[in-house]
C-alpha atoms as a PDB file:
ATOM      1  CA  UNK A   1      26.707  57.511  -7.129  1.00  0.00           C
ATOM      2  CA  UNK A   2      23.835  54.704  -7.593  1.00  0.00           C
ATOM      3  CA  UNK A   3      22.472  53.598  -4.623  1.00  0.00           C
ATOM      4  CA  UNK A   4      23.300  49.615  -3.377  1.00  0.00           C
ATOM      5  CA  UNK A   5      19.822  48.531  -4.463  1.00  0.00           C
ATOM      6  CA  UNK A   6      20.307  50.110  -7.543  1.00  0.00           C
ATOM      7  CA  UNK A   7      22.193  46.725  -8.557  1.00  0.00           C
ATOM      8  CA  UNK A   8      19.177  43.789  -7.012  1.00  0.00           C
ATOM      9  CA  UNK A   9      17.860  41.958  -9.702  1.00  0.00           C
ATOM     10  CA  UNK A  10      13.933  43.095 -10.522  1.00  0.00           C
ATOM     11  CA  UNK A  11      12.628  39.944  -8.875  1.00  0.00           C
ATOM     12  CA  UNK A  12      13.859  40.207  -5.777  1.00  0.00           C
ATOM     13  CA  UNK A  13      13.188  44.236  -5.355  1.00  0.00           C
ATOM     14  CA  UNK A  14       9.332  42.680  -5.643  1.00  0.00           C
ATOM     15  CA  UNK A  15      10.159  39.648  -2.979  1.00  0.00           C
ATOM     16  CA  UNK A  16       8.215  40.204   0.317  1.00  0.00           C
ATOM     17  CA  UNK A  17       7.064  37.947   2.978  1.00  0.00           C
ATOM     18  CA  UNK A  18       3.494  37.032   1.573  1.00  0.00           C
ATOM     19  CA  UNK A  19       5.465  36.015  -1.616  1.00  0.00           C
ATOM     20  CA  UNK A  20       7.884  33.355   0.220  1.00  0.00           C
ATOM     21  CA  UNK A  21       4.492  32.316   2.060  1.00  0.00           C
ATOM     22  CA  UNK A  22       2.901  31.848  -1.203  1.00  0.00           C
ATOM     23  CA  UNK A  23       5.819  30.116  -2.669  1.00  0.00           C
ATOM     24  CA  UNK A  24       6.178  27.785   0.763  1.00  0.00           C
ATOM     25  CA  UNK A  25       2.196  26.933   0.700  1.00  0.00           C
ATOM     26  CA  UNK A  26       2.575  25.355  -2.752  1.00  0.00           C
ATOM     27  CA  UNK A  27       5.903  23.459  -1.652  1.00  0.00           C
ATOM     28  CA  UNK A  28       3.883  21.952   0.964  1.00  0.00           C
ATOM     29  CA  UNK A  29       0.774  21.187  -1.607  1.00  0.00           C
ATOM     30  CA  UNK A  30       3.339  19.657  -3.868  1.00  0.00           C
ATOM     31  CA  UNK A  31       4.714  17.483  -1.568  1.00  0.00           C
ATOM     32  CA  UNK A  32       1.527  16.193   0.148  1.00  0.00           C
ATOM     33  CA  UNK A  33       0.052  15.291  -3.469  1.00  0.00           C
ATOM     34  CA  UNK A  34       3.546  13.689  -4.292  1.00  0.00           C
ATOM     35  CA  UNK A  35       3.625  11.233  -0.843  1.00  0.00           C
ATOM     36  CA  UNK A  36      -0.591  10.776  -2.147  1.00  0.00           C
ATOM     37  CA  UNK A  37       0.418   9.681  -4.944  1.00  0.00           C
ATOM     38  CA  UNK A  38       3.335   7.344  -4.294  1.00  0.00           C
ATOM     39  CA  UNK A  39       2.109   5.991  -1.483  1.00  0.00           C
ATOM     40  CA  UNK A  40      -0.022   3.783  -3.635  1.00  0.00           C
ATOM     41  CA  UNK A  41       1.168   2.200  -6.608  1.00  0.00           C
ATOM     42  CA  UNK A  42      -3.142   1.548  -8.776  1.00  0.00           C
ATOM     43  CA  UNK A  43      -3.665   5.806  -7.652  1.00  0.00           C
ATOM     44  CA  UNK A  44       0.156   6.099  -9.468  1.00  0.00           C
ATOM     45  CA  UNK A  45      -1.020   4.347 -12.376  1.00  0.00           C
ATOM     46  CA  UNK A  46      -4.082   6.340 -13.072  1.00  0.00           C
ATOM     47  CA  UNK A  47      -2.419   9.456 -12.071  1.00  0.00           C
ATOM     48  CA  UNK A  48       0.286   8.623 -14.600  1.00  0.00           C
ATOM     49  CA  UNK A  49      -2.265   7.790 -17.662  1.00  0.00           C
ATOM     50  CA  UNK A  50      -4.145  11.233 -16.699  1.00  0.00           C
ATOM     51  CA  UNK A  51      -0.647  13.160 -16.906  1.00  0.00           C
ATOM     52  CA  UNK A  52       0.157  10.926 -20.464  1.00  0.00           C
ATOM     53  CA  UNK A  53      -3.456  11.832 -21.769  1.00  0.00           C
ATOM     54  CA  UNK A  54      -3.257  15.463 -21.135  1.00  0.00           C
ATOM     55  CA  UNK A  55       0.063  15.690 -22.861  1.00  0.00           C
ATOM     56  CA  UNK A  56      -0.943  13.680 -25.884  1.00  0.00           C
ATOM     57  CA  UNK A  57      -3.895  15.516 -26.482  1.00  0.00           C
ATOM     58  CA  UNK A  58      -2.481  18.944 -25.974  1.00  0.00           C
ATOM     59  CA  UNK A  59       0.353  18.270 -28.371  1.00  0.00           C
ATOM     60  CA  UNK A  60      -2.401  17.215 -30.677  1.00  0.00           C
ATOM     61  CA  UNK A  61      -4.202  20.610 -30.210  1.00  0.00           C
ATOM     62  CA  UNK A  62      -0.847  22.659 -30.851  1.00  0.00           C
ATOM     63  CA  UNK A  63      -0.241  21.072 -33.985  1.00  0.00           C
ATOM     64  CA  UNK A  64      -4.031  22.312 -35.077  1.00  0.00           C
ATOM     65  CA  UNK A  65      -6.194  18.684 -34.741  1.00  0.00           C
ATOM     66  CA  UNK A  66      -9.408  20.015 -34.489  1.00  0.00           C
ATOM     67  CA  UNK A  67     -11.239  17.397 -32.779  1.00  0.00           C
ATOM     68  CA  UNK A  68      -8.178  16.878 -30.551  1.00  0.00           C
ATOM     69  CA  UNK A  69      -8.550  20.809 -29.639  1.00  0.00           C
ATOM     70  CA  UNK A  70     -12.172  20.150 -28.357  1.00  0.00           C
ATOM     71  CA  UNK A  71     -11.082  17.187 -26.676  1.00  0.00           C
ATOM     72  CA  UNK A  72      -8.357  18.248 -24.635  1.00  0.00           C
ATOM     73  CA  UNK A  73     -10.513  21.613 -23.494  1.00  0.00           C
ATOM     74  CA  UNK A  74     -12.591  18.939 -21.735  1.00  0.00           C
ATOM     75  CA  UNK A  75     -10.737  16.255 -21.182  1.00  0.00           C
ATOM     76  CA  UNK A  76      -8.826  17.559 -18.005  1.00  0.00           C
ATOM     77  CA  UNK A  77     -11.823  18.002 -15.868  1.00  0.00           C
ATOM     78  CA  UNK A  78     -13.877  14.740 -17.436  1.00  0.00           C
ATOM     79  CA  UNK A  79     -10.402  12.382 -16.830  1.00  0.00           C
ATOM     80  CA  UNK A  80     -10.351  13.659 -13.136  1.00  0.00           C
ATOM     81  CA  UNK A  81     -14.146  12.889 -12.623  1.00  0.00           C
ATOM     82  CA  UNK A  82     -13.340   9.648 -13.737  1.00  0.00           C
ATOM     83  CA  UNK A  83     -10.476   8.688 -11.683  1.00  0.00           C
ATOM     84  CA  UNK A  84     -11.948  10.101  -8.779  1.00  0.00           C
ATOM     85  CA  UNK A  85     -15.066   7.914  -8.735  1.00  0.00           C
ATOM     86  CA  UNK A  86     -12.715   4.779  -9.986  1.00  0.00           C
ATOM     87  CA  UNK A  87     -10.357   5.183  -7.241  1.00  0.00           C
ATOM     88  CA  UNK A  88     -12.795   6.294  -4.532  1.00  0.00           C
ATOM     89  CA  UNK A  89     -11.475   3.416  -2.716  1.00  0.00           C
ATOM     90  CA  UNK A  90      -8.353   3.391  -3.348  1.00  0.00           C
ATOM     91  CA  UNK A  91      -8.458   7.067  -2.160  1.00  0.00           C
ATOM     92  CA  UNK A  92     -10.056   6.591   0.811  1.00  0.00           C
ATOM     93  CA  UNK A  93      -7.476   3.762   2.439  1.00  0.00           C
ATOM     94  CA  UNK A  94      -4.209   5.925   1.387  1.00  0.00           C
ATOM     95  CA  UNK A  95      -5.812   9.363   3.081  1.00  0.00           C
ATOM     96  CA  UNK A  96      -6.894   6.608   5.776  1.00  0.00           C
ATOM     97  CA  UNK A  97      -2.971   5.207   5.616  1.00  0.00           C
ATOM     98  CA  UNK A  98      -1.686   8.178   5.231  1.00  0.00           C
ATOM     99  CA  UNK A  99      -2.903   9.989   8.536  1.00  0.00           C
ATOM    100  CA  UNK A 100      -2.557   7.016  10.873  1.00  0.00           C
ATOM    101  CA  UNK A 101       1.425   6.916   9.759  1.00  0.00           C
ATOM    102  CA  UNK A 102       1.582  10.210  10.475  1.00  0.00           C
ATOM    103  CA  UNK A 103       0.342   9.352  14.044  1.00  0.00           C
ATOM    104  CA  UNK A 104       2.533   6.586  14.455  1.00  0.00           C
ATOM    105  CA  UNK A 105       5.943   7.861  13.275  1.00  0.00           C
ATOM    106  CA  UNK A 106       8.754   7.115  15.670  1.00  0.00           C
ATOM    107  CA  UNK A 107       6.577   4.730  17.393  1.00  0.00           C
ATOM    108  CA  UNK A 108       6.946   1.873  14.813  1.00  0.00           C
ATOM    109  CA  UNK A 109       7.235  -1.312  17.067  1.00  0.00           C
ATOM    110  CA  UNK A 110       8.222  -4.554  15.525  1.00  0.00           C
ATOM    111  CA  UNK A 111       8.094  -8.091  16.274  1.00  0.00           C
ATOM    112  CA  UNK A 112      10.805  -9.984  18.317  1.00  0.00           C
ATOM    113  CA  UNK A 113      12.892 -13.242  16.660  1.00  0.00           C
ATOM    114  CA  UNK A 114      10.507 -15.166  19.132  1.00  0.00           C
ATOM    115  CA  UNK A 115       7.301 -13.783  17.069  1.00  0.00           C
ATOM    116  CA  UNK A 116       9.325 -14.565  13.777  1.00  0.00           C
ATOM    117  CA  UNK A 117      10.564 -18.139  14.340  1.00  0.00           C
ATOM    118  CA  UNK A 118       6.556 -19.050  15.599  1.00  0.00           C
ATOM    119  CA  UNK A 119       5.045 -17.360  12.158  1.00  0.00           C
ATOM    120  CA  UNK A 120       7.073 -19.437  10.644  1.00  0.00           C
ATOM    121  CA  UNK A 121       6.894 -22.718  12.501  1.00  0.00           C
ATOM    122  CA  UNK A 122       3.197 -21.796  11.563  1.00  0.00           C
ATOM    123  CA  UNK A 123       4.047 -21.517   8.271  1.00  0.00           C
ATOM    124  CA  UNK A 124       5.893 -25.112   7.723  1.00  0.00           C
ATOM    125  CA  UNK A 125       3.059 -26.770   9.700  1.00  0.00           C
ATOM    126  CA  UNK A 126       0.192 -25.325   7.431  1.00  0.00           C
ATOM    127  CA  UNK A 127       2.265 -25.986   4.505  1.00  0.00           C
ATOM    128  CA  UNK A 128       2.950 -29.770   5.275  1.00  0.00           C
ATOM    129  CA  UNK A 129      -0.834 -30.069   6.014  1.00  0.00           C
ATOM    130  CA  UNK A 130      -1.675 -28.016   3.329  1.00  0.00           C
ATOM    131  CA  UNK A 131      -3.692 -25.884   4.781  1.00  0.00           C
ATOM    132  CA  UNK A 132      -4.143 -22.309   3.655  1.00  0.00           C
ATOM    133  CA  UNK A 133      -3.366 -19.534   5.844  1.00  0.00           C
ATOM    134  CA  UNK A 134      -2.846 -15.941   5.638  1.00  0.00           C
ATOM    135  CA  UNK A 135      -0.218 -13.822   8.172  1.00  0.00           C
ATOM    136  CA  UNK A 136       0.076  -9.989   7.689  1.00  0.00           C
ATOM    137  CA  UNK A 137       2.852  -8.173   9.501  1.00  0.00           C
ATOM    138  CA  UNK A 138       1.846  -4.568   9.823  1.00  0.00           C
ATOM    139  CA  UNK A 139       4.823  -1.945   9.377  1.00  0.00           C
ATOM    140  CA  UNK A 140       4.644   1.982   9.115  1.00  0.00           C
ATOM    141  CA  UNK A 141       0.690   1.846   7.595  1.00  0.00           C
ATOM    142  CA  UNK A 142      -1.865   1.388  10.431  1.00  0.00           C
ATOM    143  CA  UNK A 143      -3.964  -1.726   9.404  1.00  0.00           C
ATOM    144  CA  UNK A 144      -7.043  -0.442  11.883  1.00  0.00           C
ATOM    145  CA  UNK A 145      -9.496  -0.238   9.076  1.00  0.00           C
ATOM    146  CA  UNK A 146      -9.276  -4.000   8.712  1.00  0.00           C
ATOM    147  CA  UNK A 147      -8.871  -4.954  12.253  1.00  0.00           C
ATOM    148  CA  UNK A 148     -11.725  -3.187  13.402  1.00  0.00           C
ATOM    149  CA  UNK A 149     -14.127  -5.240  11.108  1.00  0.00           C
ATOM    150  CA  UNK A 150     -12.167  -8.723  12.143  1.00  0.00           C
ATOM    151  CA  UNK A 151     -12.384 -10.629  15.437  1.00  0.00           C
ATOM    152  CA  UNK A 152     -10.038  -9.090  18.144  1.00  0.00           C
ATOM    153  CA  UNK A 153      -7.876 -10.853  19.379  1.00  0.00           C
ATOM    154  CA  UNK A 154      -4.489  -8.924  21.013  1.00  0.00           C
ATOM    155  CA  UNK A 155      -2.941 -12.431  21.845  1.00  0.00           C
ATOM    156  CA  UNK A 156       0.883 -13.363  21.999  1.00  0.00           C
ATOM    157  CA  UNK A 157       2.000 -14.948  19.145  1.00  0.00           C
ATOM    158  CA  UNK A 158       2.797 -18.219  18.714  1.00  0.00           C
ATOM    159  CA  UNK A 159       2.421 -21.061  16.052  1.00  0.00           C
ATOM    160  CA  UNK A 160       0.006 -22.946  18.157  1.00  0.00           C
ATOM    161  CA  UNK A 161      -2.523 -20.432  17.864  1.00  0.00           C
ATOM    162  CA  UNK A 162      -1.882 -19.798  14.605  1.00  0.00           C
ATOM    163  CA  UNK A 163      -2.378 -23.050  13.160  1.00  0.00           C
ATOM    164  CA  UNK A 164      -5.464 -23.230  15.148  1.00  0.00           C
ATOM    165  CA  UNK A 165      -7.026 -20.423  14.069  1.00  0.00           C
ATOM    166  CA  UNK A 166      -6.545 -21.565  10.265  1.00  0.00           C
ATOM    167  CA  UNK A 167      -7.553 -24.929  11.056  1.00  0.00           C
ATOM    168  CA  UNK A 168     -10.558 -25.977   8.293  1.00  0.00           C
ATOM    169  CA  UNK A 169     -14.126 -25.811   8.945  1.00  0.00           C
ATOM    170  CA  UNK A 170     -13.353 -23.180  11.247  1.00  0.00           C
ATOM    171  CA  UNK A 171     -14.892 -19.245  11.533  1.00  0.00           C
ATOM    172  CA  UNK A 172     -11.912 -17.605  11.226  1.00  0.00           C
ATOM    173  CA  UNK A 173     -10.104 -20.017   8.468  1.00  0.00           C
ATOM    174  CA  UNK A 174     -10.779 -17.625   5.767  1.00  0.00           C
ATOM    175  CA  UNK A 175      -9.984 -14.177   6.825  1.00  0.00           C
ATOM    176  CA  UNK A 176      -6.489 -12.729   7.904  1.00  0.00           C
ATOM    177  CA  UNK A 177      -4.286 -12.805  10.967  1.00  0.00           C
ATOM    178  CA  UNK A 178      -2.823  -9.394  11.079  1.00  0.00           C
ATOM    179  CA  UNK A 179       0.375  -9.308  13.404  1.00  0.00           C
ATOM    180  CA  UNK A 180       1.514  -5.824  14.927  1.00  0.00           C
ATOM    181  CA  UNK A 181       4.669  -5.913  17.086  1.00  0.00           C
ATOM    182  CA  UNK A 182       4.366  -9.268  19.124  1.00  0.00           C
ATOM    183  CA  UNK A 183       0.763  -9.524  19.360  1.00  0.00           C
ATOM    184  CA  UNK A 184      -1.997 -11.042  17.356  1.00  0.00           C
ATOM    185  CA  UNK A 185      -3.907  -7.935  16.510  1.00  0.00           C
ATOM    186  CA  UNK A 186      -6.927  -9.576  15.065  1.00  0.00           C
ATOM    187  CA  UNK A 187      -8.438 -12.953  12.981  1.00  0.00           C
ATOM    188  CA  UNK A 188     -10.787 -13.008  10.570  1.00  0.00           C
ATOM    189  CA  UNK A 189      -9.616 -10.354   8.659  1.00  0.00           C
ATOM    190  CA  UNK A 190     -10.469  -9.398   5.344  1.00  0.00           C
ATOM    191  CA  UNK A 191      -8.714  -7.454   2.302  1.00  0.00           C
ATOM    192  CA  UNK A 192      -9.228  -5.864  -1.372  1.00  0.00           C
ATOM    193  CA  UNK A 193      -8.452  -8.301  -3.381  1.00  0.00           C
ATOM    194  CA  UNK A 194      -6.105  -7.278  -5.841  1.00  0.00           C
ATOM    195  CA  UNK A 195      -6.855  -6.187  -9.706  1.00  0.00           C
ATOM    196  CA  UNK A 196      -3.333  -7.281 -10.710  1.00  0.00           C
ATOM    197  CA  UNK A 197      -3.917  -8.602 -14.683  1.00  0.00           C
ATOM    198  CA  UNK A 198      -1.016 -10.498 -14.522  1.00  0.00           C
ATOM    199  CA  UNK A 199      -2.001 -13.343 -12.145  1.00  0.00           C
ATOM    200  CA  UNK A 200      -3.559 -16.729 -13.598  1.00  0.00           C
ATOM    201  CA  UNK A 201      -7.524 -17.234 -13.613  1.00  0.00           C
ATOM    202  CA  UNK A 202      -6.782 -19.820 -10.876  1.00  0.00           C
ATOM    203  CA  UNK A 203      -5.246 -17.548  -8.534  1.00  0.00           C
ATOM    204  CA  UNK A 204      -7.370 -17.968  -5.367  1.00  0.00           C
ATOM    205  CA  UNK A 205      -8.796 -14.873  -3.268  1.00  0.00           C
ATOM    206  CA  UNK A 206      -6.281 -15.831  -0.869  1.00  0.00           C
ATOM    207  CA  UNK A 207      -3.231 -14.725  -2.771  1.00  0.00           C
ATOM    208  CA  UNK A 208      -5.331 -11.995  -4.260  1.00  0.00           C
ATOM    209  CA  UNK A 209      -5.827 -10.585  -1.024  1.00  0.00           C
ATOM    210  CA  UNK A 210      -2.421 -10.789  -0.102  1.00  0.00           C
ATOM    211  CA  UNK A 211      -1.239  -8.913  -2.863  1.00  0.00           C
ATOM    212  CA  UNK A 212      -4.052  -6.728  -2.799  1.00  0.00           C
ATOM    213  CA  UNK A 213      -2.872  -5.425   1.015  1.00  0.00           C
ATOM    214  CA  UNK A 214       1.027  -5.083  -0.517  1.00  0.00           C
ATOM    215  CA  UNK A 215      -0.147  -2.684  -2.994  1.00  0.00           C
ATOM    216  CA  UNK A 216      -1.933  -0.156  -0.345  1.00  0.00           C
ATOM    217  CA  UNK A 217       0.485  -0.485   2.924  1.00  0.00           C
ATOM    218  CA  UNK A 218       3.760  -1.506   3.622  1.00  0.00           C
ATOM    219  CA  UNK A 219       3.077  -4.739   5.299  1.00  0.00           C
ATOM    220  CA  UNK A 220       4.075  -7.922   4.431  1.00  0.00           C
ATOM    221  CA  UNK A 221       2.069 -11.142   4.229  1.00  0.00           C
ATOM    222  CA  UNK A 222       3.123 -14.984   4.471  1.00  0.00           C
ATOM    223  CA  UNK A 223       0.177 -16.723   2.321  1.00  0.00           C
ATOM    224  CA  UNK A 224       0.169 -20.627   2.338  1.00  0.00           C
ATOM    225  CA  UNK A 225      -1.771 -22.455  -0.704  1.00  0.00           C
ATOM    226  CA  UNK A 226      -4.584 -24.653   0.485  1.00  0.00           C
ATOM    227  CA  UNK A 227      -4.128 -26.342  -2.877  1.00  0.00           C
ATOM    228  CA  UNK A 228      -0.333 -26.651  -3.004  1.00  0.00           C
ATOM    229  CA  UNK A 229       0.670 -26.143   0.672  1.00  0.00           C
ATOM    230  CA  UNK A 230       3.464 -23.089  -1.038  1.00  0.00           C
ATOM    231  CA  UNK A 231       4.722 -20.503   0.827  1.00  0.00           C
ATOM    232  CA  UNK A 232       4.692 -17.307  -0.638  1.00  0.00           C
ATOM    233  CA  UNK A 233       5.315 -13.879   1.030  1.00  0.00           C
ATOM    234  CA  UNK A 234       3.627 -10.521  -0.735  1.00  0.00           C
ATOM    235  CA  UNK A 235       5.100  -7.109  -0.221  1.00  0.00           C
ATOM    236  CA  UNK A 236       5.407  -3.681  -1.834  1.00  0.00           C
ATOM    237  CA  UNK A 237       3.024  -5.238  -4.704  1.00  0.00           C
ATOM    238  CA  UNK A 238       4.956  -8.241  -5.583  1.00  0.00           C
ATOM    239  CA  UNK A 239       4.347 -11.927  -4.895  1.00  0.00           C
ATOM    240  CA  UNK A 240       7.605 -14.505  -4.389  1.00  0.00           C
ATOM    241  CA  UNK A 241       7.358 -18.056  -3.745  1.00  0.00           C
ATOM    242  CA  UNK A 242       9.625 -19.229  -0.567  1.00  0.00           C
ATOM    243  CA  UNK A 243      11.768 -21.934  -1.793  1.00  0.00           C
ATOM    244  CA  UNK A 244      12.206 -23.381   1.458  1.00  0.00           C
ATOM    245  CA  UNK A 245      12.362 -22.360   5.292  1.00  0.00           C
ATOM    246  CA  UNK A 246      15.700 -20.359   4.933  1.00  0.00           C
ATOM    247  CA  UNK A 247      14.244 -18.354   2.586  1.00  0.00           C
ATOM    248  CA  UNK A 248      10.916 -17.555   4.448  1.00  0.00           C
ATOM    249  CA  UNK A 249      13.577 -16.954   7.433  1.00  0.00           C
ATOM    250  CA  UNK A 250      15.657 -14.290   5.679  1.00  0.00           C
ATOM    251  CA  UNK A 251      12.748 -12.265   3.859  1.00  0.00           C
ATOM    252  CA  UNK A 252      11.375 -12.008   7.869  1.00  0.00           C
ATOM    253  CA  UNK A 253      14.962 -11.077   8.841  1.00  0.00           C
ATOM    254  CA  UNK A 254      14.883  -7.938   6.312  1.00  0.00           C
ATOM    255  CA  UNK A 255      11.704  -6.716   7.201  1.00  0.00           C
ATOM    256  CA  UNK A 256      11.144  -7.176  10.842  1.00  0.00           C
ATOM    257  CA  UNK A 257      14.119  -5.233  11.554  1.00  0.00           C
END
């Protein structure tokens, strides 16, 4: 009579501990350079083109392209050089945005409908006046990087201050109010501006910069031309003109929830 183990496949006669450990280590790498890599959308983009260009090339090489061949034994280590020195920056704020999430889950604390309805009194009043402004609402991704290089502040919010603070001829006008929970976190803030192509040559810094912070973090930012006196709102990489106060109102709705 054959034994019981007689009938276990090959592979799992040579399973052990070490090998589920082994197996469980790279699950874990996987997922970690997955959540790296969608957690910002530019270190996507150049991840995706370094994926495309290995493929291309090594199809290239199997179908006997000499030149190709030479390329692609190369190419893999001189495409990562690249987009590591490119993206240092990029790199640095997602590891940065990464890690302070991690610190904050389950202790995500957002703003009341008091806070919303003053940001957006705020809002209409700088619009009317047309003066520019520029209101980020942090979510899940820690804005501390920024806030620690701005003017603290850690004041209630309301639309008096607000206007005040983007009042012209003033030293905070420029910069960023960033808003966590019901507070003022900080004035005088200042982001990466975006690299987004697809934006007109007259596209000030201000809506660059609100984009800019959308592509990196979660947070969304109520921008008011200084040219037009718009309203515009920039989150998850995309920018949307408000088409009135309703509008602005709803968008808040959704994301302050």
């Amino acid at each position: 009579m054959s034994k019981e183990g007689d009938f276990m496949p090959v592979w799992a006669s040579n399973l052990t501990w070490w090998t589920l450990l082994d197996f469980y280590l790279i699950y874990i790498l996987v997922l970690f350079i997955l959540k790296f890599v969608f957690h910002n959308k530019r270190i996507l983009s150049m991840f995706s083109f370094y994926i495309a260009m290995i493929i291309l090339f090594g199809v290239a090489s199997h179908f006997g392209l000499k030149i190709a061949k030479l390329i692609n034994e190369e190419l893999p280590v001189i495409l990562l050089i690249f987009i590591i020195v490119v993206g240092a920056p990029d790199f640095r704020l997602t590891l940065e945005s990464l890690w302070k999430e991690t610190l904050r889950q389950g202790n995500i604390i957002m703003g009341s409908e008091r806070t919303k309805t003053e940001i957006i009194k705020a809002a209409q009043s700088l619009s009317k006046r047309q003066i520019g402004g520029l209101i980020t609402i942090e979510k899940h991704n820690n804005l501390d990087q920024y806030a620690s290089r701005a003017i603290t502040l850690n004041s209630d919010v309301s639309s008096e201050l607000l206007i005040n603070i983007f009042e012209p001829n003033t030293p905070l006008h420029d910069g960023a109010v960033i808003v966590r929970g019901d507070k003022i976190v900080c004035a005088g803030a200042y982001f990466i501006l975006s690299s987004n192509e697809n934006f007109e040559k007259t596209t000030g810094s201000r809506h660059r910069a609100a984009l800019g912070i959308s592509e990196i973090t979660d947070s969304l930012t109520v921008v008011v031309s200084e040219e037009t006196g718009s309203i515009s709102i920039s989150i998850n990489g995309v920018m949307t003109k408000m088409k009135d106060e309703s509008t602005l109102n709803e968008y808040l709705t959704l994301f302050m929830k």
